[in-house]
PDB file of N, CA and C in Angstrom:
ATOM      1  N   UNK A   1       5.771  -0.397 -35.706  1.00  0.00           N
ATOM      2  CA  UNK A   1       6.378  -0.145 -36.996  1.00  0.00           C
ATOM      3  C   UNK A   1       6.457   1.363 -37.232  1.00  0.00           C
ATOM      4  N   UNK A   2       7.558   1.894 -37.817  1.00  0.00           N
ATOM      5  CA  UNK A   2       7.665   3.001 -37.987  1.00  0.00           C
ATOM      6  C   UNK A   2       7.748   3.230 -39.960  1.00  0.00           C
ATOM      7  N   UNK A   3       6.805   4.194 -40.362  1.00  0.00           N
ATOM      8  CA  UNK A   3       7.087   4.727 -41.724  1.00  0.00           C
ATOM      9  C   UNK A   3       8.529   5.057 -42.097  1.00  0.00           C
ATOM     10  N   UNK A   4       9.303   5.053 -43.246  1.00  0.00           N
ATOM     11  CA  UNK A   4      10.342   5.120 -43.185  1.00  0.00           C
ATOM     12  C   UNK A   4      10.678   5.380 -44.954  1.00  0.00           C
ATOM     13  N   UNK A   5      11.753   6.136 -45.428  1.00  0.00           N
ATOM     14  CA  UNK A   5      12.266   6.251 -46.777  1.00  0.00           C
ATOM     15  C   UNK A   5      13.797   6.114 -46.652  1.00  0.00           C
ATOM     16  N   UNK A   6      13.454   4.750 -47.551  1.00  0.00           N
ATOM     17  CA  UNK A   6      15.339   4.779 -48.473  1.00  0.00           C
ATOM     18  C   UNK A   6      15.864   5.830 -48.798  1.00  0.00           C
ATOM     19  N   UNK A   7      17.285   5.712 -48.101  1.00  0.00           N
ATOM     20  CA  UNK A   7      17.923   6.813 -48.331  1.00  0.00           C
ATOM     21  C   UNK A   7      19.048   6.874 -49.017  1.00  0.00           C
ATOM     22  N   UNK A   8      19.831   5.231 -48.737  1.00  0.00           N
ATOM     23  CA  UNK A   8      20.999   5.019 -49.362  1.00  0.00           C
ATOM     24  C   UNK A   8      21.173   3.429 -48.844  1.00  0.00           C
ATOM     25  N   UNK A   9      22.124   2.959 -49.276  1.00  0.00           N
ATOM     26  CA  UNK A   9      22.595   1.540 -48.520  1.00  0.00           C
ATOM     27  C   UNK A   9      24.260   1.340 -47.888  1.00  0.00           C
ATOM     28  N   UNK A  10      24.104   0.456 -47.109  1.00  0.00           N
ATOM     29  CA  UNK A  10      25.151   0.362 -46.359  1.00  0.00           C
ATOM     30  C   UNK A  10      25.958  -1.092 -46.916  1.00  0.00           C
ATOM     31  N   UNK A  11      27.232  -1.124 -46.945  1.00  0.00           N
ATOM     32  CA  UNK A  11      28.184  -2.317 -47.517  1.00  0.00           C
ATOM     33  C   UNK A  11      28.735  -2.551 -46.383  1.00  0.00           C
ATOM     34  N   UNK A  12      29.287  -3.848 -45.678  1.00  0.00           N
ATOM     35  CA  UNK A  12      29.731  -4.156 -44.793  1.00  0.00           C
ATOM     36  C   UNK A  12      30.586  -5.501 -45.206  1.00  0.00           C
ATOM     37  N   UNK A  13      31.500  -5.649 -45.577  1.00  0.00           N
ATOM     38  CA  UNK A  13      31.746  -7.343 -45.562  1.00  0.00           C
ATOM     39  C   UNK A  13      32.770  -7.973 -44.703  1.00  0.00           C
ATOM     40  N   UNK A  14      32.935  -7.319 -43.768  1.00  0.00           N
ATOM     41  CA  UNK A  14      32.658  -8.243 -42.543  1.00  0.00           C
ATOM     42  C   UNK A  14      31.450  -7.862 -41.536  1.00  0.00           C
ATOM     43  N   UNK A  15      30.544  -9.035 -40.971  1.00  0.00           N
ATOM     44  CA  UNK A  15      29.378  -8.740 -40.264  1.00  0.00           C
ATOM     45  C   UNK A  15      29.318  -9.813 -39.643  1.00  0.00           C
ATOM     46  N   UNK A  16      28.122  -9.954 -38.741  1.00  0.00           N
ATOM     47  CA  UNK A  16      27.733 -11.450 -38.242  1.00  0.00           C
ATOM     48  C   UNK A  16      27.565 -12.193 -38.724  1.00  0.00           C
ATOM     49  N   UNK A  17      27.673 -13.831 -38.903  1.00  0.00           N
ATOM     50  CA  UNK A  17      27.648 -14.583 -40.088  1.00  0.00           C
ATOM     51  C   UNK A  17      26.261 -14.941 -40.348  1.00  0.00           C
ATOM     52  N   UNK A  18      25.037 -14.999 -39.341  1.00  0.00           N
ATOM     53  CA  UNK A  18      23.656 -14.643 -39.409  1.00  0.00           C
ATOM     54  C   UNK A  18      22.740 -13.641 -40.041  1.00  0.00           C
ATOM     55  N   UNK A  19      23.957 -12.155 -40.497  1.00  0.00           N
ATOM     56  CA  UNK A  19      23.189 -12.032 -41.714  1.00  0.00           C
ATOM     57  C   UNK A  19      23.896 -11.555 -42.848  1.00  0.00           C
ATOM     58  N   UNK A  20      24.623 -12.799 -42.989  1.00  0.00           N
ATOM     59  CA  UNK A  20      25.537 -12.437 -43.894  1.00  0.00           C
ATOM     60  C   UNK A  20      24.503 -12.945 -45.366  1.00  0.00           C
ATOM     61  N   UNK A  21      24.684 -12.228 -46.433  1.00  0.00           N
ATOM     62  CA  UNK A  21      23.686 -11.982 -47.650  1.00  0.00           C
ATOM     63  C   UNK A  21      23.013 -11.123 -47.539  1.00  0.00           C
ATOM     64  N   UNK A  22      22.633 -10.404 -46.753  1.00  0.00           N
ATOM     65  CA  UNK A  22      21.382  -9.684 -46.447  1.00  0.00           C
ATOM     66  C   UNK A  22      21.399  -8.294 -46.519  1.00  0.00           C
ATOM     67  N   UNK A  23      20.725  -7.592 -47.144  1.00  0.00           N
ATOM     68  CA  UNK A  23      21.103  -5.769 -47.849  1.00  0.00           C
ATOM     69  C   UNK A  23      21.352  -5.337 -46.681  1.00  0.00           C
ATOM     70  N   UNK A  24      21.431  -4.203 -46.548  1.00  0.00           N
ATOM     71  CA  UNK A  24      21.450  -3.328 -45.388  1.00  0.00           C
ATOM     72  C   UNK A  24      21.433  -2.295 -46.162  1.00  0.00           C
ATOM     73  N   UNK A  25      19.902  -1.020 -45.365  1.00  0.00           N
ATOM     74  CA  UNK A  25      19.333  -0.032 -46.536  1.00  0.00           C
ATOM     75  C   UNK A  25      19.467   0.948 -45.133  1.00  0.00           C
ATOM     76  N   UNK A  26      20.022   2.358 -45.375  1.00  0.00           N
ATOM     77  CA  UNK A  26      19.684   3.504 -45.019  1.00  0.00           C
ATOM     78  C   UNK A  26      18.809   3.877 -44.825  1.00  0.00           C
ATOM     79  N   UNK A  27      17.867   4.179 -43.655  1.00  0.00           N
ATOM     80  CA  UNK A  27      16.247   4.788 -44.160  1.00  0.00           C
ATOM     81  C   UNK A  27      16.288   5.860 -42.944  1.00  0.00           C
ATOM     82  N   UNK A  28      15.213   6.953 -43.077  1.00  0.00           N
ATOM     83  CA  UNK A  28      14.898   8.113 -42.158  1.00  0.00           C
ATOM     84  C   UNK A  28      13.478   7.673 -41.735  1.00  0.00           C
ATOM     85  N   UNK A  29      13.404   8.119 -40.859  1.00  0.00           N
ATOM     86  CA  UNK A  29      11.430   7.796 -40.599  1.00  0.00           C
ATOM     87  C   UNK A  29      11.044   9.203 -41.176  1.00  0.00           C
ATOM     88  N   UNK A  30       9.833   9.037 -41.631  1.00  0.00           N
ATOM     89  CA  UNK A  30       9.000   9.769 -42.426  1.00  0.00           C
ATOM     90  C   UNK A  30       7.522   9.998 -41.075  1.00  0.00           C
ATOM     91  N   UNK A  31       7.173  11.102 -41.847  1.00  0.00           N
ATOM     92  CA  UNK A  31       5.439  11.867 -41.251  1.00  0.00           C
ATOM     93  C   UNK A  31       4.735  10.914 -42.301  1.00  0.00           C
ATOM     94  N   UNK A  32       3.348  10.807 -42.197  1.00  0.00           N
ATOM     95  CA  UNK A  32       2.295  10.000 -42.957  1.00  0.00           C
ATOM     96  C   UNK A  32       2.759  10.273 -44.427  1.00  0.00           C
ATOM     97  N   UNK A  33       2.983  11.647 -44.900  1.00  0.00           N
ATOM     98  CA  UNK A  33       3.030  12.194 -46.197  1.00  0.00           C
ATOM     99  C   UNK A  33       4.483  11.663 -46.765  1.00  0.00           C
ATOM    100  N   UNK A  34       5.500  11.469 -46.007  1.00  0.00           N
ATOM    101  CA  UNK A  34       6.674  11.045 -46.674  1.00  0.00           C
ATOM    102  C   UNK A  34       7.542  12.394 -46.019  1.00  0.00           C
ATOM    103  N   UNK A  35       7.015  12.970 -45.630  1.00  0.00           N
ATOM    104  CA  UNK A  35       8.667  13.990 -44.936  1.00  0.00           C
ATOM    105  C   UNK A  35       9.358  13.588 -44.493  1.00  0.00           C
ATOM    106  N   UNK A  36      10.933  13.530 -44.929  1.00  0.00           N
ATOM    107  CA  UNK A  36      11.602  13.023 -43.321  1.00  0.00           C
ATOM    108  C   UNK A  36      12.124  14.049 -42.574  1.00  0.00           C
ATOM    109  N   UNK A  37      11.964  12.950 -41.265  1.00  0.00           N
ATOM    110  CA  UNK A  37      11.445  13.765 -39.946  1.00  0.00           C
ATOM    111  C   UNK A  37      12.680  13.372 -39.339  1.00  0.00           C
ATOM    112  N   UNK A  38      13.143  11.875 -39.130  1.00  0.00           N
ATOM    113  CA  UNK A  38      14.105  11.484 -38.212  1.00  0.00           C
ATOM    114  C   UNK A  38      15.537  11.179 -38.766  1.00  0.00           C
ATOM    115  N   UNK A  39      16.471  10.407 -37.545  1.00  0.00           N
ATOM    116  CA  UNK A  39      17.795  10.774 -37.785  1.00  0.00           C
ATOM    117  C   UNK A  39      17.922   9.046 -38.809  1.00  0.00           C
ATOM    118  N   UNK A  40      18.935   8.788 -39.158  1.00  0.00           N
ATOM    119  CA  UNK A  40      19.229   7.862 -40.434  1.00  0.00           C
ATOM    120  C   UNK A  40      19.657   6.795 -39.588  1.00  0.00           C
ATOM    121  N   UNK A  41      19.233   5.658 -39.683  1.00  0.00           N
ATOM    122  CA  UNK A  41      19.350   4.435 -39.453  1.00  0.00           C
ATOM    123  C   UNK A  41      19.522   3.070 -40.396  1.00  0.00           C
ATOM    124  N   UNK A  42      20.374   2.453 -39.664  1.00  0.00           N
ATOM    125  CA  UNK A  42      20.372   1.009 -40.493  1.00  0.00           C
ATOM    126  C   UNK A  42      19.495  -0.015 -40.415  1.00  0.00           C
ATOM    127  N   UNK A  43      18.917  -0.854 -41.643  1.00  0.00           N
ATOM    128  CA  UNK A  43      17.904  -1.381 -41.390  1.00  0.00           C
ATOM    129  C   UNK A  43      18.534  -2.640 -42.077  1.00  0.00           C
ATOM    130  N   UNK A  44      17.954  -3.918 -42.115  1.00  0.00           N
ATOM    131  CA  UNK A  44      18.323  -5.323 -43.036  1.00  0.00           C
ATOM    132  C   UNK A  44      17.027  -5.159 -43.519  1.00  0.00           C
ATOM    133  N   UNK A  45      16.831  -5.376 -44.609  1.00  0.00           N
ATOM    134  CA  UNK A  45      16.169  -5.139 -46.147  1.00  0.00           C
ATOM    135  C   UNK A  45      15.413  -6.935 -46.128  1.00  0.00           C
ATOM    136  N   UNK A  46      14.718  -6.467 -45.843  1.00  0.00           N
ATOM    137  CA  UNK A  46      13.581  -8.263 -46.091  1.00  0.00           C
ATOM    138  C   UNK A  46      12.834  -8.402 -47.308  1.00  0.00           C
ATOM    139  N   UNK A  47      12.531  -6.832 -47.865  1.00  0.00           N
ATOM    140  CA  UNK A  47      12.049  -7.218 -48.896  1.00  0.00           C
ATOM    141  C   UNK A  47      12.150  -6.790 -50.452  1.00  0.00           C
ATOM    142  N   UNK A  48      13.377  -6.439 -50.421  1.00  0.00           N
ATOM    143  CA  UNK A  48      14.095  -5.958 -51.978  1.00  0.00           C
ATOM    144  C   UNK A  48      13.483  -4.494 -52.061  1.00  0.00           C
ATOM    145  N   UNK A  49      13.693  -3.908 -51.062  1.00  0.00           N
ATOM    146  CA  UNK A  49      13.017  -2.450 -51.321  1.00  0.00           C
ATOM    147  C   UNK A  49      14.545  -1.536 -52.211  1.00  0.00           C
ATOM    148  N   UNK A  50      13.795  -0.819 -52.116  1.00  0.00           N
ATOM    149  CA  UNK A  50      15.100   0.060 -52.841  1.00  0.00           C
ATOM    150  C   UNK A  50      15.091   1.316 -53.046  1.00  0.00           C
ATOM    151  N   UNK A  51      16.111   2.286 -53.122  1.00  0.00           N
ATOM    152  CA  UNK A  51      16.232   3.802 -52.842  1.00  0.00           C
ATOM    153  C   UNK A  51      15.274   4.482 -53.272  1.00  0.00           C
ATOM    154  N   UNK A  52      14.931   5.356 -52.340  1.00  0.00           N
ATOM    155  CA  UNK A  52      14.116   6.420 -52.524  1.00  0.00           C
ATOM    156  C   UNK A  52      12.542   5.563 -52.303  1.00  0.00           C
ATOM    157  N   UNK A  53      12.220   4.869 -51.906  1.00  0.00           N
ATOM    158  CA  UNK A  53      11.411   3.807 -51.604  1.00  0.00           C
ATOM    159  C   UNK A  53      10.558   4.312 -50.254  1.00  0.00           C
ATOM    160  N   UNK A  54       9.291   4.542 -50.166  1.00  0.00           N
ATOM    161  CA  UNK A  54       9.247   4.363 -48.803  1.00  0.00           C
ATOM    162  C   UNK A  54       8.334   2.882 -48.248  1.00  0.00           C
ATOM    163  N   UNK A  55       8.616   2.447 -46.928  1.00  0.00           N
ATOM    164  CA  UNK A  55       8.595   1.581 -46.406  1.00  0.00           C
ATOM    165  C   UNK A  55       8.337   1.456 -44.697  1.00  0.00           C
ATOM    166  N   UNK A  56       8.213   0.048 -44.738  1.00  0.00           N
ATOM    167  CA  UNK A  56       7.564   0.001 -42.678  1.00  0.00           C
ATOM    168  C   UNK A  56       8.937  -1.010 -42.401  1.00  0.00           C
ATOM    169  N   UNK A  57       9.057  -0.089 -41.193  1.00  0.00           N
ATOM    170  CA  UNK A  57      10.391  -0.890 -40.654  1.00  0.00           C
ATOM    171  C   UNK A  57      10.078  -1.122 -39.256  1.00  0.00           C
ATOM    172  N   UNK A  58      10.486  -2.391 -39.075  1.00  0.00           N
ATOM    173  CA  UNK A  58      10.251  -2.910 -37.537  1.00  0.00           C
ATOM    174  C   UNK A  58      11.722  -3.043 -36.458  1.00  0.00           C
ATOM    175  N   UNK A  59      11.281  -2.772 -35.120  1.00  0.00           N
ATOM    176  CA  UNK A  59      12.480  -2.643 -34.467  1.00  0.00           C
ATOM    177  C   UNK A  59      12.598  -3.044 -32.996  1.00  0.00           C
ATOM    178  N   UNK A  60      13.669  -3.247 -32.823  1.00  0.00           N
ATOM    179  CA  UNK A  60      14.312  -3.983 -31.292  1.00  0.00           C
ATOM    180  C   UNK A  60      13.841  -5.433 -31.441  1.00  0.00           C
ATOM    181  N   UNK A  61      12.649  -6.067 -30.578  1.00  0.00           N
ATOM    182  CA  UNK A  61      13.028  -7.359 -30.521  1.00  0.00           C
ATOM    183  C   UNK A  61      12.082  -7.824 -31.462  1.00  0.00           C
ATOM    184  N   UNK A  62      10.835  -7.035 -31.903  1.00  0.00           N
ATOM    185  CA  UNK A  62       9.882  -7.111 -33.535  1.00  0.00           C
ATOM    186  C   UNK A  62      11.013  -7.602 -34.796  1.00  0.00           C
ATOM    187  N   UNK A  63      12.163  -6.844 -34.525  1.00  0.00           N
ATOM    188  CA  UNK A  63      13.038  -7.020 -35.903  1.00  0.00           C
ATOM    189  C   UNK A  63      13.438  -8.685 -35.651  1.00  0.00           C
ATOM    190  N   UNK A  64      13.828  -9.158 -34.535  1.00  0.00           N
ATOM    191  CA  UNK A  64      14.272 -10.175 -34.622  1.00  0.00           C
ATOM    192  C   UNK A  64      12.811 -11.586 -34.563  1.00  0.00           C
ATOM    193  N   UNK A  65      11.785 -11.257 -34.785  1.00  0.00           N
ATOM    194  CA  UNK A  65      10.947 -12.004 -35.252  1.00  0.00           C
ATOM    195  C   UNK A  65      10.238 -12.678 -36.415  1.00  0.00           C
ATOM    196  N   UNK A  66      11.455 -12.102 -37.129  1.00  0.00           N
ATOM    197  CA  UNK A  66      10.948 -12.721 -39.066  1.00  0.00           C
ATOM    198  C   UNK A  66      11.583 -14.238 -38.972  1.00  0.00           C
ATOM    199  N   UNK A  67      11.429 -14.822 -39.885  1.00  0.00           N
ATOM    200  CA  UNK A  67      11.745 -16.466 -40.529  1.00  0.00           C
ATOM    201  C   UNK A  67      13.297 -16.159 -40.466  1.00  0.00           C
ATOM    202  N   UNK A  68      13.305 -14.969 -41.348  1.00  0.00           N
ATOM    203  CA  UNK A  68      14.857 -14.596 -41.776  1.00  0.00           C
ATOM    204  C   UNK A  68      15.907 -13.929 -40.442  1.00  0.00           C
ATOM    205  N   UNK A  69      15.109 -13.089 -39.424  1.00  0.00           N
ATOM    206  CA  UNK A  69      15.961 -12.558 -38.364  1.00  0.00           C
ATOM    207  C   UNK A  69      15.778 -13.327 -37.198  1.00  0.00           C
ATOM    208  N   UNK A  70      15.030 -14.212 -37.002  1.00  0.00           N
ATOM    209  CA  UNK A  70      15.298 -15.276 -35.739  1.00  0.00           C
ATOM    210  C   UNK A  70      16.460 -15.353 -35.126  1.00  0.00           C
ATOM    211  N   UNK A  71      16.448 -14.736 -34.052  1.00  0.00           N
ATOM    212  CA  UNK A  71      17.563 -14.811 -33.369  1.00  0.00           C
ATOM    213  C   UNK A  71      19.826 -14.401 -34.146  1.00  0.00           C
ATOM    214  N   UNK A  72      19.236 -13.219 -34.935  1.00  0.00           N
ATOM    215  CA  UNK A  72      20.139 -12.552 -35.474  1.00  0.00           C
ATOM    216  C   UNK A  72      20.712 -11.598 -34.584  1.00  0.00           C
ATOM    217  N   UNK A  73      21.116 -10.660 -34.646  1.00  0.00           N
ATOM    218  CA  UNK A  73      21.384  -9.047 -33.853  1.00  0.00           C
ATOM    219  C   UNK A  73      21.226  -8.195 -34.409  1.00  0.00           C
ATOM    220  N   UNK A  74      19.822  -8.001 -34.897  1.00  0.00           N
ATOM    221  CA  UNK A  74      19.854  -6.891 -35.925  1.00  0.00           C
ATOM    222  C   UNK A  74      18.647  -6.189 -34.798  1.00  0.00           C
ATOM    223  N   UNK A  75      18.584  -4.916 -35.177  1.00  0.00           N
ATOM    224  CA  UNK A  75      17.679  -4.085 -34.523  1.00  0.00           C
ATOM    225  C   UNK A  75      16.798  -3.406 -35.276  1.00  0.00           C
ATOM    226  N   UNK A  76      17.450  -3.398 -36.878  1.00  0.00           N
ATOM    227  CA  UNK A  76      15.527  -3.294 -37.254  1.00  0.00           C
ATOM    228  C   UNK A  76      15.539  -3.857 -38.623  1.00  0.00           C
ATOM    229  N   UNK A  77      14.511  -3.890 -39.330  1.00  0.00           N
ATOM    230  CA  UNK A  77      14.003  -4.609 -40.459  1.00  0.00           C
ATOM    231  C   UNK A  77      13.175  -3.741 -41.273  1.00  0.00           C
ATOM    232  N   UNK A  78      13.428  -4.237 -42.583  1.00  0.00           N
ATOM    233  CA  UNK A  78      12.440  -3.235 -43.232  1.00  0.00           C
ATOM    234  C   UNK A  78      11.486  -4.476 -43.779  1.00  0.00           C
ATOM    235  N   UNK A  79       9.934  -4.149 -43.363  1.00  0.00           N
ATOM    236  CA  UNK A  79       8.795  -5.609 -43.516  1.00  0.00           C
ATOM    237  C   UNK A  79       7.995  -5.515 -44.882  1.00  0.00           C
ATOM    238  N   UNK A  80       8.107  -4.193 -45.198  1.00  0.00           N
ATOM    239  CA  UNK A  80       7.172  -3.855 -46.190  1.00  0.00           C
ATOM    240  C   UNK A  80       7.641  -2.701 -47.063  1.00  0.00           C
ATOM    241  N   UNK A  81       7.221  -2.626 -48.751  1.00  0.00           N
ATOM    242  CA  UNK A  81       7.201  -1.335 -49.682  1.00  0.00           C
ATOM    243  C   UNK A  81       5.724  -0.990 -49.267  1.00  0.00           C
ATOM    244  N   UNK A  82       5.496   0.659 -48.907  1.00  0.00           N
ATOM    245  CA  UNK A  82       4.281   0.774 -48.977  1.00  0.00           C
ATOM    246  C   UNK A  82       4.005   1.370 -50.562  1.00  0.00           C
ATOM    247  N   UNK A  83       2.644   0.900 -50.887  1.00  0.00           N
ATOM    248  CA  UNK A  83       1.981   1.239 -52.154  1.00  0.00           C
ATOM    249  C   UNK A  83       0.934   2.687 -51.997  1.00  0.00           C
ATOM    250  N   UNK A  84       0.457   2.443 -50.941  1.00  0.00           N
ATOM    251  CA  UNK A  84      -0.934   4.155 -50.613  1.00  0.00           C
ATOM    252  C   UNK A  84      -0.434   3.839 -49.529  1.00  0.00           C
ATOM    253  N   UNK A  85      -0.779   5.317 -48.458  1.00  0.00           N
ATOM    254  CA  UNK A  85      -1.148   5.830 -47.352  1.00  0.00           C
ATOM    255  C   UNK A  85      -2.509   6.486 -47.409  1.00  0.00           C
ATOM    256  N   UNK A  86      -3.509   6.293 -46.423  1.00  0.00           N
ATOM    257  CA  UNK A  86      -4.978   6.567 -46.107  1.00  0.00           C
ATOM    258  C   UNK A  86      -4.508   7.215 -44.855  1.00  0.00           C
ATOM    259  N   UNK A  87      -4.805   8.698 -44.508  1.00  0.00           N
ATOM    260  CA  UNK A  87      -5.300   9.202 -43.598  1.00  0.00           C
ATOM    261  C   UNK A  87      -6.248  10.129 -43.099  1.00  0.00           C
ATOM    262  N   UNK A  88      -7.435   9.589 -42.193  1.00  0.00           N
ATOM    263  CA  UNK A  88      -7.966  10.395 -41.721  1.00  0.00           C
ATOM    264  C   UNK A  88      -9.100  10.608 -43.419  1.00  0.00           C
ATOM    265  N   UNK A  89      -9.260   9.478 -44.080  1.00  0.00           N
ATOM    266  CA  UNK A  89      -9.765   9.624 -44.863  1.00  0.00           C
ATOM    267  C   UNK A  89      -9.149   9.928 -46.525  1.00  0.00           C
ATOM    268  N   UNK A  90      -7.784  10.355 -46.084  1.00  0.00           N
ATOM    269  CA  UNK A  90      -7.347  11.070 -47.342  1.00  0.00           C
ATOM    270  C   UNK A  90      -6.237  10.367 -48.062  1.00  0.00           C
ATOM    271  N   UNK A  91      -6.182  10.383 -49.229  1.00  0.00           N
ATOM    272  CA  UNK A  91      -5.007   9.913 -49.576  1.00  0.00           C
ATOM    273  C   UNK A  91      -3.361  10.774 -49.484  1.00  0.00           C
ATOM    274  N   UNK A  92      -2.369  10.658 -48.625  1.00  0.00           N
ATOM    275  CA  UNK A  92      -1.410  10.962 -48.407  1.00  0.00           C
ATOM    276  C   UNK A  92      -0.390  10.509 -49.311  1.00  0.00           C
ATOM    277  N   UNK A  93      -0.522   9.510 -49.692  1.00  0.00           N
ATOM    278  CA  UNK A  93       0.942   8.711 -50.474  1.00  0.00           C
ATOM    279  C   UNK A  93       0.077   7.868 -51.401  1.00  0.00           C
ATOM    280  N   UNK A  94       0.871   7.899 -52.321  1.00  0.00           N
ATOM    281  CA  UNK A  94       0.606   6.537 -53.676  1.00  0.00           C
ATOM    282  C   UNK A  94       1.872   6.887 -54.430  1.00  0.00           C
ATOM    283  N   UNK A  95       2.505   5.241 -54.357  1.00  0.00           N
ATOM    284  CA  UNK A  95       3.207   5.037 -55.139  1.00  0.00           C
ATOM    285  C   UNK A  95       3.020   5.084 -56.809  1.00  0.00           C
ATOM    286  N   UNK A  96       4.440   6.057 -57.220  1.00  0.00           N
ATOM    287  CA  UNK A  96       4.286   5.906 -58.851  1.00  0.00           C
ATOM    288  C   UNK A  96       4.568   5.123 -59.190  1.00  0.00           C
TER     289      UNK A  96
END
C-alpha cells in the first residue's frame, strides 16, 4: 500500500462495464507527513474518500482483490481515509 492525497477526480462515461458506478479519484503518493512526492495517478475510490483527503491505495493485482474489484481491470484502489499517522513514535498526521 502506498500513502496517497486526493488531488482531483476523474469522469469517464464510457469505461468497462465492471466498474461502471465507481468514482475514480486523482491521488499523488505522499512522504509519512503528507508531502507529495509522486507523479498523479488514477485510482477507483472504495471508500467515499474525497479531495484533499489523504489515503492508502492498493495496486496491480492487490487492487483487484476487494469484493468490489474482483476480477475488474483496474490497477489501483483507494482501501482506506487515514485518520493519524505514528512515526517512529511521533505523530506525523491527524486528521481535522
Amino acid at each position: 500500500m502506498l500513502i496517497a492525497r486526493v488531488v482531483g477526480t476523474a469522469v469517464s462515461t464510457i469505461k468497462d462495464e465492471k466498474i461502471k458506478g465507481r468514482k475514480l479519484l486523482i491521488v499523488k503518493q505522499t512522504d509519512p507527513a503528507g508531502k507529495l512526492i509522486g507523479k498523479p495517478f488514477v485510482a477507483v475510490d472504495l471508500v467515499d474518500a474525497g479531495e484533499g483527503e489523504l489515503v492508502l491505495t492498493g495496486h496491480g493485482s492487490s487492487a483487484r482483490q476487494t469484493d468490489l474489484t474482483k476480477d475488474c481491470p483496474v490497477d489501483a484502489v483507494v482501501v482506506a481515509v487515514v485518520d493519524t499517522l505514528d512515526v517512529d513514535g511521533e505523530n506525523v498526521f491527524r486528521k481535522e
